[in-house]
C-alpha atoms as a PDB file:
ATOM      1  CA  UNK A   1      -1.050   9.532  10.452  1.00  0.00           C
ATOM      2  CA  UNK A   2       0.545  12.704  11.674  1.00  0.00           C
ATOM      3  CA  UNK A   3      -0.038  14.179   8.414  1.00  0.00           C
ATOM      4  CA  UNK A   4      -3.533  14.443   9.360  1.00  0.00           C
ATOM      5  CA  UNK A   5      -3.446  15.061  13.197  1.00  0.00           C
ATOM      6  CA  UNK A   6      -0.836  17.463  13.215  1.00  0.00           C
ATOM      7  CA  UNK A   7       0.964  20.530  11.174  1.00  0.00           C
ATOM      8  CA  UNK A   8       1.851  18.740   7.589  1.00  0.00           C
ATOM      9  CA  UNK A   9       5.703  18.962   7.223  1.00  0.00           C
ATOM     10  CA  UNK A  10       7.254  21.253   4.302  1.00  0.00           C
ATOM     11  CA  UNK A  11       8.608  19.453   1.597  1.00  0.00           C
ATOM     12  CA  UNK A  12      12.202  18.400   1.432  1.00  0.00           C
ATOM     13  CA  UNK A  13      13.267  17.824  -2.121  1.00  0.00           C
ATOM     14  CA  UNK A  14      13.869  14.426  -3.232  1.00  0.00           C
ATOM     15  CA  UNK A  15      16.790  15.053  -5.579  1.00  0.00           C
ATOM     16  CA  UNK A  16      20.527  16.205  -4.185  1.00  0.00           C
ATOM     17  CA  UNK A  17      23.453  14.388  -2.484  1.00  0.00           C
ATOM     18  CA  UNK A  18      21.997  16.135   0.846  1.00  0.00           C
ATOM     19  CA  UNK A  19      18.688  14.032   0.784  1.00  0.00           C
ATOM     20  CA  UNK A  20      20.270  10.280   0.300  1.00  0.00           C
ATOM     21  CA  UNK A  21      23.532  11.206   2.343  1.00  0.00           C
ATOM     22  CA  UNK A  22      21.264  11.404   5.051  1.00  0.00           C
ATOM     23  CA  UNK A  23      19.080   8.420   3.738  1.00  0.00           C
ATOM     24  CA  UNK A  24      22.252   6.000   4.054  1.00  0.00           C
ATOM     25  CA  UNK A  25      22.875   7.212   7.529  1.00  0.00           C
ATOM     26  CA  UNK A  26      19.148   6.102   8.558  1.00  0.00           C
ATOM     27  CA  UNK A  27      18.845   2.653   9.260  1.00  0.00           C
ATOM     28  CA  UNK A  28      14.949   2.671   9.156  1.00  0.00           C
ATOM     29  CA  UNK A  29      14.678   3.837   4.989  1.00  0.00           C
ATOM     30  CA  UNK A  30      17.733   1.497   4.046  1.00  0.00           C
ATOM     31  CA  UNK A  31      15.668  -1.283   5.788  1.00  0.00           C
ATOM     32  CA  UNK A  32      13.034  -0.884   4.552  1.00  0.00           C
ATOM     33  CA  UNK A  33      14.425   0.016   0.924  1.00  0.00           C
ATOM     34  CA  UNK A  34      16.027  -3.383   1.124  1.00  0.00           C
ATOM     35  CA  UNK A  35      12.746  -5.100   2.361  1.00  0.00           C
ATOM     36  CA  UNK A  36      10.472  -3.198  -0.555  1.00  0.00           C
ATOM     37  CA  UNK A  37      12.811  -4.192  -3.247  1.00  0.00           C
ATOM     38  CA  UNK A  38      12.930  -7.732  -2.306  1.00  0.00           C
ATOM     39  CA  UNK A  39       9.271  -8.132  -2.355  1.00  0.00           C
ATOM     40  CA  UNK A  40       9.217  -6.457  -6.395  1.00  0.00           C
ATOM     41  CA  UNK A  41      12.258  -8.425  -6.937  1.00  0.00           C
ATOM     42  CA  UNK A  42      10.439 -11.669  -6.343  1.00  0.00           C
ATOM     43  CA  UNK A  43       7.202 -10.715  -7.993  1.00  0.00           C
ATOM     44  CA  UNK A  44       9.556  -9.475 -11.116  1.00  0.00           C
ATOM     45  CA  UNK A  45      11.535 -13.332 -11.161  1.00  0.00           C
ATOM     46  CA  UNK A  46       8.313 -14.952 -10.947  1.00  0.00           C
ATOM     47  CA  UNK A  47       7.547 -14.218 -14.259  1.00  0.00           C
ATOM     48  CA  UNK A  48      10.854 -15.322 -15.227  1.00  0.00           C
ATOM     49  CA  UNK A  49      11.199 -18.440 -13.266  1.00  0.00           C
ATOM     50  CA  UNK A  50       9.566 -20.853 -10.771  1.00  0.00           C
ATOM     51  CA  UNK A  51      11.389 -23.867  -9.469  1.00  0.00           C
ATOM     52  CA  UNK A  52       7.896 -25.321 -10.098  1.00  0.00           C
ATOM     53  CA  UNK A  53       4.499 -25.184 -12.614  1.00  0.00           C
ATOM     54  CA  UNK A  54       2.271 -23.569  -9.172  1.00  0.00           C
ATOM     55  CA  UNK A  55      -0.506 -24.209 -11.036  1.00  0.00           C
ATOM     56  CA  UNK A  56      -0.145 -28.189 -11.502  1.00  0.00           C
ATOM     57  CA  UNK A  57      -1.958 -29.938  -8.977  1.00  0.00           C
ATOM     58  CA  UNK A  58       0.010 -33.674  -8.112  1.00  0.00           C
ATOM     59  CA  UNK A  59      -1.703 -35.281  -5.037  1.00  0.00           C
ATOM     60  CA  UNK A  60       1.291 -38.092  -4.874  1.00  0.00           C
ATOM     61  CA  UNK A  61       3.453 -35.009  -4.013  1.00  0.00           C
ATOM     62  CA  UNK A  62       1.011 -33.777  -1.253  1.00  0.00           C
ATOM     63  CA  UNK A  63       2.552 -32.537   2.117  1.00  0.00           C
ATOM     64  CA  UNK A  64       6.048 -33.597   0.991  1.00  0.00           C
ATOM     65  CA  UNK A  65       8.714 -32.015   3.676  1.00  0.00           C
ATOM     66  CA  UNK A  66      11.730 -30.001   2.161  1.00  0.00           C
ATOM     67  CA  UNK A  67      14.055 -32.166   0.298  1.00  0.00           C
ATOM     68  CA  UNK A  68      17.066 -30.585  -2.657  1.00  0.00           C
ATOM     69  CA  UNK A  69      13.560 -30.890  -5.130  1.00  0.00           C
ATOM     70  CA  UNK A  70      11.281 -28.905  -3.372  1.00  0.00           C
ATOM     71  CA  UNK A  71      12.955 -26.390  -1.101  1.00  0.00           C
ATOM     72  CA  UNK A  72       9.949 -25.507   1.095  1.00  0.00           C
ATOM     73  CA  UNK A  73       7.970 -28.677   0.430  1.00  0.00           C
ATOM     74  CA  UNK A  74       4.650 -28.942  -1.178  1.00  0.00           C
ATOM     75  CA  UNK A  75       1.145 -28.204   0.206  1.00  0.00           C
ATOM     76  CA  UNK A  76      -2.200 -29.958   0.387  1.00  0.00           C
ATOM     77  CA  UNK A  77      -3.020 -30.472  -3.479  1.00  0.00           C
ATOM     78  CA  UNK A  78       1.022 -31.230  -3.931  1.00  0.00           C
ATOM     79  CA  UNK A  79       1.818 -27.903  -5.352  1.00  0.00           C
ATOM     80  CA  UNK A  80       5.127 -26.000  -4.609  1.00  0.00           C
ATOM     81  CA  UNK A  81       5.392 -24.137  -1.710  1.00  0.00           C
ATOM     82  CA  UNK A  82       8.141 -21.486  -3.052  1.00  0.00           C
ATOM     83  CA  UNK A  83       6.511 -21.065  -6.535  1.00  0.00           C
ATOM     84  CA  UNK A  84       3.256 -20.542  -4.670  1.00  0.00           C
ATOM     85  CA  UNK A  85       5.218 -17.680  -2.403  1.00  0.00           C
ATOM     86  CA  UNK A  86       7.205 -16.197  -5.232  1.00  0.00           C
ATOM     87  CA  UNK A  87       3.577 -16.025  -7.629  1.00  0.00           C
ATOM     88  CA  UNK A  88       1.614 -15.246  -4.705  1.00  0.00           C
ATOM     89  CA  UNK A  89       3.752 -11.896  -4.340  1.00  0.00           C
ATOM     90  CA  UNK A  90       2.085 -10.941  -7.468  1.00  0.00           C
ATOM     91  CA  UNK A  91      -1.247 -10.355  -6.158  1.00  0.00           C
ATOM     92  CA  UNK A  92       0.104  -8.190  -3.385  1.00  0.00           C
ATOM     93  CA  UNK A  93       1.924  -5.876  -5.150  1.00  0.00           C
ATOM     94  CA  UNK A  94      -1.073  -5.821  -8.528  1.00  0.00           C
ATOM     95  CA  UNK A  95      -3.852  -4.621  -5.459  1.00  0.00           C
ATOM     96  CA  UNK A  96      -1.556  -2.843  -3.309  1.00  0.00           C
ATOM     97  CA  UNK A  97      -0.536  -0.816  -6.635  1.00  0.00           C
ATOM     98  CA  UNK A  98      -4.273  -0.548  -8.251  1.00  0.00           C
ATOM     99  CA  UNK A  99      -6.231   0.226  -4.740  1.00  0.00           C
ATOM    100  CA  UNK A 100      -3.238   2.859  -3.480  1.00  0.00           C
ATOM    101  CA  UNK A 101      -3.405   4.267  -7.148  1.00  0.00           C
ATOM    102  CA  UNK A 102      -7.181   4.788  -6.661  1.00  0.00           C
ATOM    103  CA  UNK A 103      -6.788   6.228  -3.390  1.00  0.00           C
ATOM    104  CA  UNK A 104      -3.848   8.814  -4.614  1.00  0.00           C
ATOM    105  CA  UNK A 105      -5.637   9.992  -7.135  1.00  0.00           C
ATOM    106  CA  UNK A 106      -9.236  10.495  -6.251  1.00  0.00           C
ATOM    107  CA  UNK A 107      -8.390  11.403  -2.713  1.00  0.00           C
ATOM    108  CA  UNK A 108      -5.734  13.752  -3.994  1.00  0.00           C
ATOM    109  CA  UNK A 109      -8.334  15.489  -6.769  1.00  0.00           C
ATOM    110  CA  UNK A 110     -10.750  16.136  -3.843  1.00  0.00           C
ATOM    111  CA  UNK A 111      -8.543  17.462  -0.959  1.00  0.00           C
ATOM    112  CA  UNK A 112      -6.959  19.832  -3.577  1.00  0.00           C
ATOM    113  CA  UNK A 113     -10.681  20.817  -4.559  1.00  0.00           C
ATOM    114  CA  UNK A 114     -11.825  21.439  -1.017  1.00  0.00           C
ATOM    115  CA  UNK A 115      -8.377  23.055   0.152  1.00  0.00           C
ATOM    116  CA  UNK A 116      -9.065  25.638  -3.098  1.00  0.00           C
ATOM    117  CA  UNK A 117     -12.577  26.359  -3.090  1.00  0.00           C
ATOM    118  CA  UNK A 118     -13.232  26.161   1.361  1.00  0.00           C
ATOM    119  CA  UNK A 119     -16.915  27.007   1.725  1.00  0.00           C
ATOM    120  CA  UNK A 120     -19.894  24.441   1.343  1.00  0.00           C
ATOM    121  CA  UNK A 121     -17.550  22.609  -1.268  1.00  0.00           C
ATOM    122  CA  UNK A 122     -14.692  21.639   1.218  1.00  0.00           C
ATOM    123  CA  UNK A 123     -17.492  21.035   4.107  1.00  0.00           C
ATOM    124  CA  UNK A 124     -19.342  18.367   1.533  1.00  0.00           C
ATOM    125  CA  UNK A 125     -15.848  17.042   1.043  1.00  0.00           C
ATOM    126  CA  UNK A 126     -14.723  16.147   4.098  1.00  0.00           C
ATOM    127  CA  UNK A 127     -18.573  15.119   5.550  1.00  0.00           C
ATOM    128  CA  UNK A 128     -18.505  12.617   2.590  1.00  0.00           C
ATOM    129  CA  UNK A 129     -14.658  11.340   3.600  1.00  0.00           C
ATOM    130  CA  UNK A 130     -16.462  10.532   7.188  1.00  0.00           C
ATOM    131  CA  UNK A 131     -18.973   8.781   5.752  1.00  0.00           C
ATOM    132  CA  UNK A 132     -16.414   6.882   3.641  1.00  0.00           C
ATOM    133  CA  UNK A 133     -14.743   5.747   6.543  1.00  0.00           C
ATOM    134  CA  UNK A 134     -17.436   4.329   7.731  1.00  0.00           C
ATOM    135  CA  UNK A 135     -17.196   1.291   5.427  1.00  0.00           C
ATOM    136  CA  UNK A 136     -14.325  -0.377   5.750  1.00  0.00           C
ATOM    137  CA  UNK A 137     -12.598  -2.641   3.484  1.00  0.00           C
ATOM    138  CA  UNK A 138     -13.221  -5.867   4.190  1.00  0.00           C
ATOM    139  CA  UNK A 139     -16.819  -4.559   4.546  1.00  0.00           C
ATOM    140  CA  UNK A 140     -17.042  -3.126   1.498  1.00  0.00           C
ATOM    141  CA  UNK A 141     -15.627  -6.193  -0.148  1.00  0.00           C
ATOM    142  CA  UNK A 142     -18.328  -8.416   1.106  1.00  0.00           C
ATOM    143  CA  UNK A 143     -21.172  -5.862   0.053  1.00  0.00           C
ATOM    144  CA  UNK A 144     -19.839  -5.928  -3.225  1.00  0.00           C
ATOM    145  CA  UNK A 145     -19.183  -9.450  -3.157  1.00  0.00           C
ATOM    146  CA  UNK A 146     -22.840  -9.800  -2.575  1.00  0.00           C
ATOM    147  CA  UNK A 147     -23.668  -8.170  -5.698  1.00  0.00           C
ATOM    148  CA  UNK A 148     -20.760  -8.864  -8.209  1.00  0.00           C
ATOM    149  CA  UNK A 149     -19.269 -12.211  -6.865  1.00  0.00           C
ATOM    150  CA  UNK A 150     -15.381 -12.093  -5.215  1.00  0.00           C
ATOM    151  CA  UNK A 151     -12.489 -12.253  -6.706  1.00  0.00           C
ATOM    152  CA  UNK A 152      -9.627  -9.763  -6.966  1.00  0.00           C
ATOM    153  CA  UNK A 153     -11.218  -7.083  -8.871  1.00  0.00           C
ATOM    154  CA  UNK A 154     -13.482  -6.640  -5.798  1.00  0.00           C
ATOM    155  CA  UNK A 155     -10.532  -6.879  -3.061  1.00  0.00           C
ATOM    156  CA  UNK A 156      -8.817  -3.320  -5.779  1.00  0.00           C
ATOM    157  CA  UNK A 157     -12.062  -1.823  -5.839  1.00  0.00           C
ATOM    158  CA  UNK A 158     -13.079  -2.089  -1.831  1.00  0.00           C
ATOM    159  CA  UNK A 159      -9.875  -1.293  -0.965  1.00  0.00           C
ATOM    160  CA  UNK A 160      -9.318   1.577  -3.260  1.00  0.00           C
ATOM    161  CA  UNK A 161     -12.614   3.006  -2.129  1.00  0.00           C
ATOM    162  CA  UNK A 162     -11.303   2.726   1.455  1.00  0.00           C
ATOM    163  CA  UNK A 163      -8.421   4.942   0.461  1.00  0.00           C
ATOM    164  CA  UNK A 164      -9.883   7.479  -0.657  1.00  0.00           C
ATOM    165  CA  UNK A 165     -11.112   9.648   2.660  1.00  0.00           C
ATOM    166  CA  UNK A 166      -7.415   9.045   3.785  1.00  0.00           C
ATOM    167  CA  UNK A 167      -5.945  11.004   1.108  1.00  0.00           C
ATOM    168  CA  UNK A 168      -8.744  13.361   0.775  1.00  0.00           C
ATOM    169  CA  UNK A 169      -8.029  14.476   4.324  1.00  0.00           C
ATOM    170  CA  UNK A 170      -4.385  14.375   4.587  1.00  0.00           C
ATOM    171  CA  UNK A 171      -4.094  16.564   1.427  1.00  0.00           C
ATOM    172  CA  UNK A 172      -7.031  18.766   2.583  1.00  0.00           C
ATOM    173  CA  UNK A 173      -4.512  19.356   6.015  1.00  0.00           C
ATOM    174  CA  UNK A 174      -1.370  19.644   3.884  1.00  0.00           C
ATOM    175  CA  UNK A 175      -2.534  21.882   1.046  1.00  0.00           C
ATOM    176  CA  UNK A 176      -4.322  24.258   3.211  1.00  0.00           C
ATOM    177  CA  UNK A 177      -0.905  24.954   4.953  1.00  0.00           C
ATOM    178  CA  UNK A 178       0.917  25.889   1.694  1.00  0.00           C
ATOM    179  CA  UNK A 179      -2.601  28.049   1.016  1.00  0.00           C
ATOM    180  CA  UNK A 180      -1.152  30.366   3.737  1.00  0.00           C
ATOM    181  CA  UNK A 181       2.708  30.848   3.077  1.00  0.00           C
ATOM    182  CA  UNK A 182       3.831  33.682   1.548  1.00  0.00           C
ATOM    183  CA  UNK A 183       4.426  32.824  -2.065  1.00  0.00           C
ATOM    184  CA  UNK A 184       1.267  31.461  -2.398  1.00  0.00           C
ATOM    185  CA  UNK A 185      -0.204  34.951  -1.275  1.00  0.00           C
ATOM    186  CA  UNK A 186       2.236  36.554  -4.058  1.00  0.00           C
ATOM    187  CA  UNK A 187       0.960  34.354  -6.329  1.00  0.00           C
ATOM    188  CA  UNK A 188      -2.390  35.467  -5.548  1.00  0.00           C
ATOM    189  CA  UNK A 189      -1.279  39.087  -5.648  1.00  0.00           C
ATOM    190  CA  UNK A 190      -0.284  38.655  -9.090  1.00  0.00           C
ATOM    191  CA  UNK A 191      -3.324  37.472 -10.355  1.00  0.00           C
ATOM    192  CA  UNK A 192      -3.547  33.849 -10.634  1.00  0.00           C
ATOM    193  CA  UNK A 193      -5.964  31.551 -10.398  1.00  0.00           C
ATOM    194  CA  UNK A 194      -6.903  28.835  -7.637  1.00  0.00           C
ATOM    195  CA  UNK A 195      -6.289  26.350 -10.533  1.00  0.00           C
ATOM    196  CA  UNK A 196      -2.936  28.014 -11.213  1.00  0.00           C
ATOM    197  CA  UNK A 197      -1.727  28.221  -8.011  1.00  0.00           C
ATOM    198  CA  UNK A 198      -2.619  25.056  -7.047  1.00  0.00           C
ATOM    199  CA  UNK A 199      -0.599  22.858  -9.526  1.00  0.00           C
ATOM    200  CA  UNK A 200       2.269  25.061  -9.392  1.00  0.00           C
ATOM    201  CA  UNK A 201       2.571  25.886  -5.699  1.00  0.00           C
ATOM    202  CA  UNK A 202       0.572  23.405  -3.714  1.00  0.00           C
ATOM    203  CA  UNK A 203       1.053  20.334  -4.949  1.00  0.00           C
ATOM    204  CA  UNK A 204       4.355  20.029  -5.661  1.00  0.00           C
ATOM    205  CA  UNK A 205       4.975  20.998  -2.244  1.00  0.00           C
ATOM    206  CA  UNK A 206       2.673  18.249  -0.694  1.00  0.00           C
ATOM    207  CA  UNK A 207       4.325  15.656  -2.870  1.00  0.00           C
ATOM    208  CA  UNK A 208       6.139  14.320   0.181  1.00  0.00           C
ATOM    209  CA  UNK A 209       3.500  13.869   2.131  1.00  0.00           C
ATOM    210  CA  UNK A 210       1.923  11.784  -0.134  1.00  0.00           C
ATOM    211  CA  UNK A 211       4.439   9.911  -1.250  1.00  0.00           C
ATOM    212  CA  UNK A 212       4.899   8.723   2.617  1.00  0.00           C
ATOM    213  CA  UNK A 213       1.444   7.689   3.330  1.00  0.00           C
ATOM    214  CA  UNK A 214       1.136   6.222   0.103  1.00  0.00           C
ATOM    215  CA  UNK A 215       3.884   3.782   1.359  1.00  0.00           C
ATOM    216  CA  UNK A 216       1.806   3.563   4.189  1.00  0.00           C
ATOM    217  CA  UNK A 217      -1.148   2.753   2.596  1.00  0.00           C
ATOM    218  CA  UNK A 218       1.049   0.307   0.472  1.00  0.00           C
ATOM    219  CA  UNK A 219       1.551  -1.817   3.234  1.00  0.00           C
ATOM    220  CA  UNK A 220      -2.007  -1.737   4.680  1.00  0.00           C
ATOM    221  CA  UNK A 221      -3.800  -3.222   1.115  1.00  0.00           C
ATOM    222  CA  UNK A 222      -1.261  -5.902   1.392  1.00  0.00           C
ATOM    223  CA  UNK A 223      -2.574  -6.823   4.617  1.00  0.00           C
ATOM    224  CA  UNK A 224      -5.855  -6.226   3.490  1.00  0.00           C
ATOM    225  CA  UNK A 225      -5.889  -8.340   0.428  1.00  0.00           C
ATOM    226  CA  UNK A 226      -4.276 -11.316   2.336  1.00  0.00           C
ATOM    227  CA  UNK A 227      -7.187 -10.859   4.757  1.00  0.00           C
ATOM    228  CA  UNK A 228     -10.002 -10.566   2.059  1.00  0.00           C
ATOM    229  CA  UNK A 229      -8.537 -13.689   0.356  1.00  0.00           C
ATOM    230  CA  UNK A 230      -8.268 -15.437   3.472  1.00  0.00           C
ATOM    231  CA  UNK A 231     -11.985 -14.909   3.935  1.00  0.00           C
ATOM    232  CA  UNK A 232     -12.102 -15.899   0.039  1.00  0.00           C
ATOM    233  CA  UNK A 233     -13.309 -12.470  -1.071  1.00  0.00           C
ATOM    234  CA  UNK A 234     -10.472 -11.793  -2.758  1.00  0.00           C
ATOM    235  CA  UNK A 235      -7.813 -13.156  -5.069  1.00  0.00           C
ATOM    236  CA  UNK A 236      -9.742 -16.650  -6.552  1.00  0.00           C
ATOM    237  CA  UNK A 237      -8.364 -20.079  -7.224  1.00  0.00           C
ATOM    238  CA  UNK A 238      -6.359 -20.858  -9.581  1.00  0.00           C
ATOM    239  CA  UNK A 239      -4.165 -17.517  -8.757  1.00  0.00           C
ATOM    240  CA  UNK A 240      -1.842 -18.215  -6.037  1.00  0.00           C
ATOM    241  CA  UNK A 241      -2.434 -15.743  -3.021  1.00  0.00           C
ATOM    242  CA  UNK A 242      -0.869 -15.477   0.571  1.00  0.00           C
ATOM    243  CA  UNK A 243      -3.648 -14.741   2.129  1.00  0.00           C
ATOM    244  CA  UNK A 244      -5.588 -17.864   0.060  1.00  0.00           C
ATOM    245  CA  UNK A 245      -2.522 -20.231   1.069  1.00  0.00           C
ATOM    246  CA  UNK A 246      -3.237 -19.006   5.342  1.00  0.00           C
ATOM    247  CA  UNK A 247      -6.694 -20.060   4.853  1.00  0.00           C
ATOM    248  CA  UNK A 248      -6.010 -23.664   2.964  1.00  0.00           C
ATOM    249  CA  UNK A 249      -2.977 -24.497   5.864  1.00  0.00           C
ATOM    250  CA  UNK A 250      -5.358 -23.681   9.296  1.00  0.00           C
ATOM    251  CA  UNK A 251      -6.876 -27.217   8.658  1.00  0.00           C
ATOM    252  CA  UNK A 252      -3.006 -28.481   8.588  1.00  0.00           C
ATOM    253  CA  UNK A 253      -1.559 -26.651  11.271  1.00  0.00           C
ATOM    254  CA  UNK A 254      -0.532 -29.332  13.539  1.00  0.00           C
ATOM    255  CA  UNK A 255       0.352 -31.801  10.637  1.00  0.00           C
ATOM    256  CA  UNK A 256       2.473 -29.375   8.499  1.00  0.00           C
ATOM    257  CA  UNK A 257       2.818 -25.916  10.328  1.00  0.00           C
ATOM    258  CA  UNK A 258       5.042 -24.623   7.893  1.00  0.00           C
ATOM    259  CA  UNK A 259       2.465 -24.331   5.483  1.00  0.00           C
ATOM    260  CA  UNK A 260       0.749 -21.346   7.225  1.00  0.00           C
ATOM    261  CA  UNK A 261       4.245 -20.408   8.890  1.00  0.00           C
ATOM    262  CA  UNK A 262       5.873 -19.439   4.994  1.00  0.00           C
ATOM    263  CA  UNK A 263       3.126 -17.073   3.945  1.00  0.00           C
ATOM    264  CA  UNK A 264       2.306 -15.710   6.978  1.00  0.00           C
ATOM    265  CA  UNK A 265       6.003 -14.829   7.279  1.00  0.00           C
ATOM    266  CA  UNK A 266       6.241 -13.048   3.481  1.00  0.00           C
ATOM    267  CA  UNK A 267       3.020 -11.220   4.552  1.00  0.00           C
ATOM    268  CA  UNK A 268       4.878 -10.090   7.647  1.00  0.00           C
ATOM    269  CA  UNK A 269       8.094  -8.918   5.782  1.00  0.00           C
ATOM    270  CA  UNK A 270       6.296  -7.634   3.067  1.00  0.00           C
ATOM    271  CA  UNK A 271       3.908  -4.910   5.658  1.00  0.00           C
ATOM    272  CA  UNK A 272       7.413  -4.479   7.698  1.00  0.00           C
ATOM    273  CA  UNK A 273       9.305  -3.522   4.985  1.00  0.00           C
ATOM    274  CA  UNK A 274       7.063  -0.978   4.051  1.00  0.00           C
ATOM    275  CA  UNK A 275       5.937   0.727   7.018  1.00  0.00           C
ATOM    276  CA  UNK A 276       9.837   0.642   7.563  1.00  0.00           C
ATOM    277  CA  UNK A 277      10.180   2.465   4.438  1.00  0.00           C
ATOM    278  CA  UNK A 278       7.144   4.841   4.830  1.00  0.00           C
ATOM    279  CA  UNK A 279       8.433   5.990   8.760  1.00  0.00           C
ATOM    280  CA  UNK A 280      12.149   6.392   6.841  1.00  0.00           C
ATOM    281  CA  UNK A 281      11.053   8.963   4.220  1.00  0.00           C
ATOM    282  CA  UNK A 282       8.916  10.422   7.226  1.00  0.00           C
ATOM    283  CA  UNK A 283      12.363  11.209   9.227  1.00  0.00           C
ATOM    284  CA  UNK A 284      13.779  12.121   5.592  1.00  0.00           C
ATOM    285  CA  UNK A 285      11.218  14.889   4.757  1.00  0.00           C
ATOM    286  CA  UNK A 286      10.653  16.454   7.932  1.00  0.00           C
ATOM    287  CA  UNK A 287      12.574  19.325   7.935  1.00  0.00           C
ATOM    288  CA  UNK A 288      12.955  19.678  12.004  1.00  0.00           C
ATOM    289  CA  UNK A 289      14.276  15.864  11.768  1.00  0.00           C
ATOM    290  CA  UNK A 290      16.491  16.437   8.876  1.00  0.00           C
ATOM    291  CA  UNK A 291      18.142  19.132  10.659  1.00  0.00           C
ATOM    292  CA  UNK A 292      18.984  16.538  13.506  1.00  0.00           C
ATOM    293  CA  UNK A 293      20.376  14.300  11.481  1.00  0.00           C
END
């Protein structure tokens, strides 16, 4: 969030032995580089292969401990516990992707618009971002659950909405501080437009800024859509879901533990991994830090 509380760092570009010599040397991207690419690594081999159908439902199987057959043993309805983990990364990563997506690109349109145009336009900008924050997701989810029904749809849309104000503001903050450097005023000097200037100048050099939050913002929908289907708002039977496989073990917690122990773990690692990842670039395209280092 210092992107939005304090001075918006300068771009550092991604490209060049300079960037990712210092990106080896900082323990907090590699970690959470590794982390990330575990998570889409077992979201990608889920199409590919299960040990298990996750969908079949076998009560003669239910609440069988770990054997060589099934590694993590099987749940309630005697389904899988690993093919439920490795599909269940799917709906993290399909939301987190969607809602973040939303949020880039809406909230990026209007900070650019209010950065360019100041005035009444920027003031109804940012007076609508407050109001946006005033419904958060989970709210929104059940206010739209009350009119449309839940499922996962809802859990992209309410948490894409909640996006939004966050990168309206933080590009708002960032752009405006490329608006007053001195190639910007050149550019300006020689005649081109807001639109001009802003494509070629601004937001190429706030593409750092909202690459990191993104990541950010990443990790939060995770959390949010495992909280959302926990409350079942979100992801709906029979799609596998972290959050959905908390909510079906708290009945079962002192009779198999593990089944609320597994998920809530890959939830964990998942968020970690990211925020790891998202305070890593941070360090990486700070200038001040990247002279430390």
């Amino acid at each position: 969030m210092s992107a939005v509380m304090g001075t918006p760092p300068v771009a550092v570009p991604l490209q060049g032995p300079g960037f990712w010599k210092r990106a080896r040397r900082n323990p907090s991207f590699m970690l959470g580089l590794v982390l990330t690419l575990l998570l889409a690594f077992t979201a990608v081999l889920s199409f590919i292969w299960t040990p298990h159908n996750p969908y079949e439902i076998d009560m003669a199987l239910k609440l069988r401990a770990s054997d060589a057959k099934y590694w993590l043993g099987t749940d309630a309805f005697g389904r899988d516990v690993v093919s439920l983990l490795l599909v269940g990364a799917r709906a993290s990563i399909i939301v987190g992707v969607i809602a973040v997506s939303i949020g880039l690109v809406i909230g990026t349109a209007l900070g650019l618009l209010a950065s360019a145009k100041r005035g009444w336009v920027e003031e109804a900008i940012m007076r609508l971002s407050d109001f946006g924050f005033a419904f958060p997701a989970i709210l929104s989810a059940i206010m739209l659950t009350a009119v449309f029904g839940p499922g996962m749809a809802i859990a992209i849309t309410a948490i894409g909405i909640y996006n939004i104000p966050t990168f309206a503001r933080i590009t708002r903050a960032s752009a405006n501080a490329v608006w007053s450097r001195e190639f910007v005023l050149a550019a300006r000097a020689c005649g081109k437009g807001a639109f001009s200037i802003t494509m070629e100048h601004v937001l190429p050099n706030i593409v750092s800024v909202l690459i990191v939050q993104a990541t950010i913002r990443f990790a939060i929908a995770i959390l949010a859509e495992a909280a959302l289907s926990y409350l079942g708002l979100g992801t709906q039977p029979p799609q596998p879901s972290w959050g959905r496989m908390l909510s079906e073990a708290q009945t079962l917690l002192f009779q198999a533990p593990q089944l609320a122990v597994f998920p809530g773990v890959a939830i964990a690692m998942a968020v970690l991994g990211l925020n790891l990842l998202g305070d890593g670039l941070r360090d990486l395209f700070d200038p001040r830090l990247a002279r430390k280092r």
